[in-house]
N, C-alpha and C. Protein backbone atom coordinates (compact mmCIF):
# COMPACT_ATOMS: atom_id res chain seq x y z
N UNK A 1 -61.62 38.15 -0.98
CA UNK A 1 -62.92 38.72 -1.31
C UNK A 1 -62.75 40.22 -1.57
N UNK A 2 -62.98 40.56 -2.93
CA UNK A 2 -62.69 42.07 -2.83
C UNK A 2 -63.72 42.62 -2.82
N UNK A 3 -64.05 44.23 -2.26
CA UNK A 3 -65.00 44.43 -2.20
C UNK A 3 -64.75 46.07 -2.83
N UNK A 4 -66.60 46.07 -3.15
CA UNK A 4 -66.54 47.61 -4.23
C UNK A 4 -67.08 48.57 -3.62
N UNK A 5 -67.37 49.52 -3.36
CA UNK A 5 -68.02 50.99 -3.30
C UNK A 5 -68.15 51.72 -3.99
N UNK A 6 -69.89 52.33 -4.40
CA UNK A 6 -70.02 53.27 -5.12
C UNK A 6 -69.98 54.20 -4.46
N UNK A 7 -69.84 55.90 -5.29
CA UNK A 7 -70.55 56.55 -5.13
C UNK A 7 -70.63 57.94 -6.10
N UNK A 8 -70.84 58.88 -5.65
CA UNK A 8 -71.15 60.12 -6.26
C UNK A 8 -72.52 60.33 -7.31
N UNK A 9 -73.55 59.05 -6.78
CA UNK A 9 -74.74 59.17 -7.34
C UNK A 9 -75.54 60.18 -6.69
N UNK A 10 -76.59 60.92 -7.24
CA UNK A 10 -77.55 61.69 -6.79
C UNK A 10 -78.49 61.95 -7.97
N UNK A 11 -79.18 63.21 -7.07
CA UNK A 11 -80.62 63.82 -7.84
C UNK A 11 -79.89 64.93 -9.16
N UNK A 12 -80.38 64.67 -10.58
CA UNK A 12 -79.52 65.74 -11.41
C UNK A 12 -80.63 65.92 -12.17
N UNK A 13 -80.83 67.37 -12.79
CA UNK A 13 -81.59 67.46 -14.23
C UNK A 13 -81.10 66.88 -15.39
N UNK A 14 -82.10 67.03 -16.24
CA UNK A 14 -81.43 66.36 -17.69
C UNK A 14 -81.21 67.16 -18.76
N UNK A 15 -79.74 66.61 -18.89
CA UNK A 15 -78.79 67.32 -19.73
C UNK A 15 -77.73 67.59 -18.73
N UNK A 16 -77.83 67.25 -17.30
CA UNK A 16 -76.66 67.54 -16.69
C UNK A 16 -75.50 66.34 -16.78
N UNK A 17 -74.53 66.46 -15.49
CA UNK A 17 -73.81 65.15 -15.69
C UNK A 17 -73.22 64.93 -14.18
N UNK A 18 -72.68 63.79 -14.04
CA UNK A 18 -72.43 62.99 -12.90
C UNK A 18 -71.31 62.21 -13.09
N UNK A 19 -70.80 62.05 -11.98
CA UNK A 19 -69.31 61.36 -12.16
C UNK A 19 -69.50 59.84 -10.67
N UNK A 20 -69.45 59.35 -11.17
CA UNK A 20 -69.22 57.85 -10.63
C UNK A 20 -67.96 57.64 -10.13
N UNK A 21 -68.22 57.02 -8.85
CA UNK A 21 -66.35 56.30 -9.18
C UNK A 21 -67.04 55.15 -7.70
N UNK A 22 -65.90 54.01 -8.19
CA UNK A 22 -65.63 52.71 -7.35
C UNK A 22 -64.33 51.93 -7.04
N UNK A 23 -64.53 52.37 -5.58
CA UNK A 23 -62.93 52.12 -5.23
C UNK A 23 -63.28 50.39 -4.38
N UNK A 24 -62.08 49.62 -5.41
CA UNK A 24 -61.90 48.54 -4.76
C UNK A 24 -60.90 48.39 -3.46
N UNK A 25 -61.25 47.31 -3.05
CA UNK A 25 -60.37 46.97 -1.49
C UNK A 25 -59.15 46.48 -1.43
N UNK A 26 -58.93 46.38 -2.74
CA UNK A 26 -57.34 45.81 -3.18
C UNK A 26 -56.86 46.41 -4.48
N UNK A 27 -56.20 45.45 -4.98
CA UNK A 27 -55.52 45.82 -5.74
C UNK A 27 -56.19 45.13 -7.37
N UNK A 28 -56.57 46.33 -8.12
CA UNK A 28 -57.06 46.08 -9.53
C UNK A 28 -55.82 45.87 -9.93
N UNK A 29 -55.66 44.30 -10.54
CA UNK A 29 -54.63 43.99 -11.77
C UNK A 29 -55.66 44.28 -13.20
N UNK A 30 -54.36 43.76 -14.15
CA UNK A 30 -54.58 44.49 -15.83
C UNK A 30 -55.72 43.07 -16.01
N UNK A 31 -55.50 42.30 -15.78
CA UNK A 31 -56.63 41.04 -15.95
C UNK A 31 -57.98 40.83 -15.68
N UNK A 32 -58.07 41.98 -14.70
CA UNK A 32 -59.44 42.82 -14.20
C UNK A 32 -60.21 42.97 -15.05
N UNK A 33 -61.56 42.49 -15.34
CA UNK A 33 -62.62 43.41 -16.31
C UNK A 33 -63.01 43.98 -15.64
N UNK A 34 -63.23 45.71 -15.62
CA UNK A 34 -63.72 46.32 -14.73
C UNK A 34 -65.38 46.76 -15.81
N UNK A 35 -66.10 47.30 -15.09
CA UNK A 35 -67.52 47.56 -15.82
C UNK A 35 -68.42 47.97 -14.57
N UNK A 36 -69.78 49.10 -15.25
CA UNK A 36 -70.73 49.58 -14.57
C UNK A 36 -71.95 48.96 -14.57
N UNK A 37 -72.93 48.29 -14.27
CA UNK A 37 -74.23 47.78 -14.61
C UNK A 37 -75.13 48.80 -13.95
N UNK A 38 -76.67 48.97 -14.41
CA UNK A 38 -77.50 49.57 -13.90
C UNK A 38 -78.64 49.04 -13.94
N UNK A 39 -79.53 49.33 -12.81
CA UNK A 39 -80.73 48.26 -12.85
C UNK A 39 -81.94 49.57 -12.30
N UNK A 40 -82.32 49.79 -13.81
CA UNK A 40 -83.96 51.01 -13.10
C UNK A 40 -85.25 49.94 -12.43
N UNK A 41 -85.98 50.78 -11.50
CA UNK A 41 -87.35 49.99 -11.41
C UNK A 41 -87.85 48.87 -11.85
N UNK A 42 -88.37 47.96 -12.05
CA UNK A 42 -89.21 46.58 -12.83
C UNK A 42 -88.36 46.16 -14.26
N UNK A 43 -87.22 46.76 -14.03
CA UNK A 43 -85.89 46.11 -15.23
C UNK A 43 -84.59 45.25 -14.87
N UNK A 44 -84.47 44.34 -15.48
CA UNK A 44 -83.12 43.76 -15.62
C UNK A 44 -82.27 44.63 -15.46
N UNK A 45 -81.31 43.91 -14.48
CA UNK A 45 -79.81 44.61 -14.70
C UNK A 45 -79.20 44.74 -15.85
N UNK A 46 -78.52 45.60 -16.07
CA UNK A 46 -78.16 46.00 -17.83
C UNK A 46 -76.92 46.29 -17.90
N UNK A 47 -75.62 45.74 -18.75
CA UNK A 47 -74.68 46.26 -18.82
C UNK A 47 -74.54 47.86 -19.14
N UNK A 48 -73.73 48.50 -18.66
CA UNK A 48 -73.49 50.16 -19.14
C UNK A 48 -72.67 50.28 -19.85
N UNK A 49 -71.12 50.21 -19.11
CA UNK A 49 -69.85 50.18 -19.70
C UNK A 49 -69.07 49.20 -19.36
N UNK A 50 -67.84 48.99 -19.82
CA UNK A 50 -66.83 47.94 -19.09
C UNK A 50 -65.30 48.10 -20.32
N UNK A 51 -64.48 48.10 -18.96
CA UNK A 51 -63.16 47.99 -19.37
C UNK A 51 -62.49 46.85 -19.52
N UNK A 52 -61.93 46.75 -20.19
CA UNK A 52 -61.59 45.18 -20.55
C UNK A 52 -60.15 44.98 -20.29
N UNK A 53 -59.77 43.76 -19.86
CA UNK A 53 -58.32 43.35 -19.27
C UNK A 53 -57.60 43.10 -20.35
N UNK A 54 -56.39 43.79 -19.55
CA UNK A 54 -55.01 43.73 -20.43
C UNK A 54 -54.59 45.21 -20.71
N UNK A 55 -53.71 45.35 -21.30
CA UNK A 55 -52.80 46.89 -21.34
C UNK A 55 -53.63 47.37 -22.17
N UNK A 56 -54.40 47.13 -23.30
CA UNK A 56 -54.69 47.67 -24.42
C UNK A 56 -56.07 48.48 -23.61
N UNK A 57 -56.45 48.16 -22.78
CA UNK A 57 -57.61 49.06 -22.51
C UNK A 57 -59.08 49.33 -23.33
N UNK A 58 -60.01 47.88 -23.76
CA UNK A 58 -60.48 48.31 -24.92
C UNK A 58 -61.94 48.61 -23.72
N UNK A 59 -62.40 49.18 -24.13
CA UNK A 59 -64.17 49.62 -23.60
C UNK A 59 -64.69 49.22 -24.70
N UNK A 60 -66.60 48.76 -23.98
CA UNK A 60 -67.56 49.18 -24.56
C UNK A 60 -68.32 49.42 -23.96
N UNK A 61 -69.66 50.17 -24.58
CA UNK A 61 -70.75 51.00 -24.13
C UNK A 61 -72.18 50.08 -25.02
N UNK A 62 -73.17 50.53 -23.80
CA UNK A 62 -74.65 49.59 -23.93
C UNK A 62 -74.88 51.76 -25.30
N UNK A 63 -75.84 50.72 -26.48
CA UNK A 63 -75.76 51.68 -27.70
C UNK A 63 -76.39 52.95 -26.73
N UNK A 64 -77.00 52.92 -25.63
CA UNK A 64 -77.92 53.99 -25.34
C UNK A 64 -77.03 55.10 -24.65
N UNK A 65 -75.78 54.88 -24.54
CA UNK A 65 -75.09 55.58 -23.81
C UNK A 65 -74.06 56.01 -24.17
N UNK A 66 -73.69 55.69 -25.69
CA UNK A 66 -72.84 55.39 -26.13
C UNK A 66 -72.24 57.18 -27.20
N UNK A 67 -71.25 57.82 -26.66
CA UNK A 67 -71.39 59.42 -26.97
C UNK A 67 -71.24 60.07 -25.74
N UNK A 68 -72.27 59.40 -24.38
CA UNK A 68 -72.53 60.63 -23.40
C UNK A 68 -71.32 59.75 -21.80
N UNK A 69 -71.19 58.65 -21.76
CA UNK A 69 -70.78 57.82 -21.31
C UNK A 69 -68.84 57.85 -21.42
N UNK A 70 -68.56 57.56 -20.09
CA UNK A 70 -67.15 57.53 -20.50
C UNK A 70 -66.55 56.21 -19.09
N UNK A 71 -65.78 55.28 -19.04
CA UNK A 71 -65.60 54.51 -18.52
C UNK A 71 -63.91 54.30 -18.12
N UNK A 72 -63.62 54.93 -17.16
CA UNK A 72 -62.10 54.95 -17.05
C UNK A 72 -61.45 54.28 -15.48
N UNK A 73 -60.33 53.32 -15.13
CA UNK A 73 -59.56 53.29 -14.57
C UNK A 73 -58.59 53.57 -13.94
N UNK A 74 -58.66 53.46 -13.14
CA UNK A 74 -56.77 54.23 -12.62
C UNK A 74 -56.34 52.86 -11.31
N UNK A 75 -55.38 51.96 -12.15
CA UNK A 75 -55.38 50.84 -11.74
C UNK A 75 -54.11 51.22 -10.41
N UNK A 76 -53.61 52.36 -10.11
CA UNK A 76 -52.44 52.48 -8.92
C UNK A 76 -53.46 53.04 -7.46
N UNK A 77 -54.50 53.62 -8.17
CA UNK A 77 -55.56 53.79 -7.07
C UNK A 77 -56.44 52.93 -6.63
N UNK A 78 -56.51 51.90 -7.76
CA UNK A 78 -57.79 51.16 -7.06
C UNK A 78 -59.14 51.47 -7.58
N UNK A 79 -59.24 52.48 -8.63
CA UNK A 79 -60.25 52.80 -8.78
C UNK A 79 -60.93 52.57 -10.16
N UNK A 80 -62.38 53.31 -10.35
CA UNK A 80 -62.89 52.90 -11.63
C UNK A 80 -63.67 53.64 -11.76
N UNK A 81 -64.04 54.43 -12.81
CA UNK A 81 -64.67 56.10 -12.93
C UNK A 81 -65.69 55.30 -14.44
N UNK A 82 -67.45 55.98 -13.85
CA UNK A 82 -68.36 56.79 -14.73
C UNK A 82 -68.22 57.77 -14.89
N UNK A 83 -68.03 58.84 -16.37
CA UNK A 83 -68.72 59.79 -16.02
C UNK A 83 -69.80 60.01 -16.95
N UNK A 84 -70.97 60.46 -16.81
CA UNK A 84 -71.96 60.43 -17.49
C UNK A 84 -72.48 61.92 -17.98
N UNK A 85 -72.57 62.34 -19.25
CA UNK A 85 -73.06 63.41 -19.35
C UNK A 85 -74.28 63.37 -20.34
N UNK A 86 -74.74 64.39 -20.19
CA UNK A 86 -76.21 64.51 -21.17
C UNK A 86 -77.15 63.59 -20.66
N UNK A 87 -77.14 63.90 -19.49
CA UNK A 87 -78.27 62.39 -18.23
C UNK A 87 -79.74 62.78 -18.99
N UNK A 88 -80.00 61.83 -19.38
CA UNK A 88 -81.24 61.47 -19.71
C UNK A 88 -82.43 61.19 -18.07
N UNK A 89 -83.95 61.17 -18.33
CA UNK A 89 -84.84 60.53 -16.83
C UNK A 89 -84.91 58.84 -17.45
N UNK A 90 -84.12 58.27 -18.34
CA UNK A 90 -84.05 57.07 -18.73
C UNK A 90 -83.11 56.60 -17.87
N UNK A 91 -81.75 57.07 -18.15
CA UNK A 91 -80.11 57.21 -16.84
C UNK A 91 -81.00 56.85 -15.66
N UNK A 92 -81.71 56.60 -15.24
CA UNK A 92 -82.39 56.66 -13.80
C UNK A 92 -82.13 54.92 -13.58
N UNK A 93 -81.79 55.22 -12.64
CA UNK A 93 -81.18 53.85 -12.48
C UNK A 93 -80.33 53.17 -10.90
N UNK A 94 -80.45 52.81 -10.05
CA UNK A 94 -79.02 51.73 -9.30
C UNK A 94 -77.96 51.89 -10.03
N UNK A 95 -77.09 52.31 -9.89
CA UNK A 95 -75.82 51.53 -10.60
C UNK A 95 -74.66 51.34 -9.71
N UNK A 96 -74.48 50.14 -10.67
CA UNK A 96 -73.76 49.15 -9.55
C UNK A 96 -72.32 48.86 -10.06
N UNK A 97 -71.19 49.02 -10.00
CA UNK A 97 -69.95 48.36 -10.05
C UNK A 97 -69.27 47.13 -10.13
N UNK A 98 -68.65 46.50 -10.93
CA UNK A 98 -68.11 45.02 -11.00
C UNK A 98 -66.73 45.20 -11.80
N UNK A 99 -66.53 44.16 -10.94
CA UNK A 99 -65.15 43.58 -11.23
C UNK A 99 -65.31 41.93 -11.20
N UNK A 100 -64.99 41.45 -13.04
CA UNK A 100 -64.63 40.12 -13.29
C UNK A 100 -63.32 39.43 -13.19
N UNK A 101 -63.17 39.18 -11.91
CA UNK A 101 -61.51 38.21 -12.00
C UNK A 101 -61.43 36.95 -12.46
N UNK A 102 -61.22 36.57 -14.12
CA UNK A 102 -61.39 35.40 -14.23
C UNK A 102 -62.56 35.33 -14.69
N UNK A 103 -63.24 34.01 -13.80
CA UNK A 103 -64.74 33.15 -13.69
C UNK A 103 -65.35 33.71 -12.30
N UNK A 104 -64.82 34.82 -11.49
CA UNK A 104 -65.47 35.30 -10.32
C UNK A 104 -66.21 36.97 -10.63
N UNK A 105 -67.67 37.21 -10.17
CA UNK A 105 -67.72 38.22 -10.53
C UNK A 105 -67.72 38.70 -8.78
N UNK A 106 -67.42 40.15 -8.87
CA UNK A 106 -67.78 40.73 -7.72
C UNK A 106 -68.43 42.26 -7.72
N UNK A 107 -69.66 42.85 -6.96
CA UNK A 107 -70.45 43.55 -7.12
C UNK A 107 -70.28 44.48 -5.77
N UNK A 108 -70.33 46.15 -6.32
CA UNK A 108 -70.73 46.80 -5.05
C UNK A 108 -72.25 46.86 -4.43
N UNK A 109 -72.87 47.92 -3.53
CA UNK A 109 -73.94 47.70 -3.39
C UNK A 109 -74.86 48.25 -3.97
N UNK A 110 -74.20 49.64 -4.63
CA UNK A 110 -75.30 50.21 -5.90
C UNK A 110 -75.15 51.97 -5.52
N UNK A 111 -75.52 52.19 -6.47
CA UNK A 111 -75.04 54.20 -5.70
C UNK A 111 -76.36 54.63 -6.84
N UNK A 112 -77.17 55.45 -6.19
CA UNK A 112 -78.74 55.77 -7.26
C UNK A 112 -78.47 56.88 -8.13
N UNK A 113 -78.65 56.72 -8.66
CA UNK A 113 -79.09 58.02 -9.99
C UNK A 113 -80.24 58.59 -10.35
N UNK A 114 -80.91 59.75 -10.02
CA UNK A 114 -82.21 60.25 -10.21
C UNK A 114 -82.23 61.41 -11.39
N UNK A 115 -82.78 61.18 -12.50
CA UNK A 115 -82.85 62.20 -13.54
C UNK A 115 -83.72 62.59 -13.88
N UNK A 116 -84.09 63.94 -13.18
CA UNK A 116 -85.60 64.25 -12.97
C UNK A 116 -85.08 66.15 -12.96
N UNK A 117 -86.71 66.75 -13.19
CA UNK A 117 -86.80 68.20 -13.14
C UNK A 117 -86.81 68.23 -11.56
């Protein structure tokens, strides 16, 4: 059972930026889809970003984020980096961490994002 942790969410103005990161409890292999979801108020959870398995490293980005958004790994640490710049009060959001092994998904518990004056 691996398990995720967010953090480095908080309160930011807009136009600022924020850096994410989620450290798993083991060991991220290359087969890993790693990816961010975010879920604001009275909305569906929403894909953000996600890294995709295998050496080639391909990302993609949900269109709204797509420019300010950056989605990176560092598979000897364990880890898995947002960083988000040009935060919109839309960015307002839960966001939550996953890792697809396979047909298994696994979820942290969520780290908040507030993008407000």
């Amino acid at each position: 059972q691996v398990q995720l942790v967010e953090s480095g969410g908080g309160l930011v103005q807009p136009g600022g930026s924020l850096r994410l990161s989620c450290a798993a409890s083991e060991r991220i292999f290359s087969v890993d889809v790693m990816g961010w979801y975010r879920q604001a108020p009275g909305k569906e959870r929403e894909l953000v970003a996600q890294f995709g398995s295998g050496g080639g490293g391909t990302t993609k980005y949900a269109d709204s984020v797509k420019g300010r958004f950056t989605i990176s790994r560092d598979n000897t640490k364990n880890m898995v980096y947002l960083q988000m710049n040009s935060l919109k009060p839309d960015d307002t959001a839960v966001y939550y961490c996953n890792l697809r092994r396979f047909t298994v998904d696994y979820w942290g518990k969520g780290t908040l994002v507030t993008v407000s004056l």
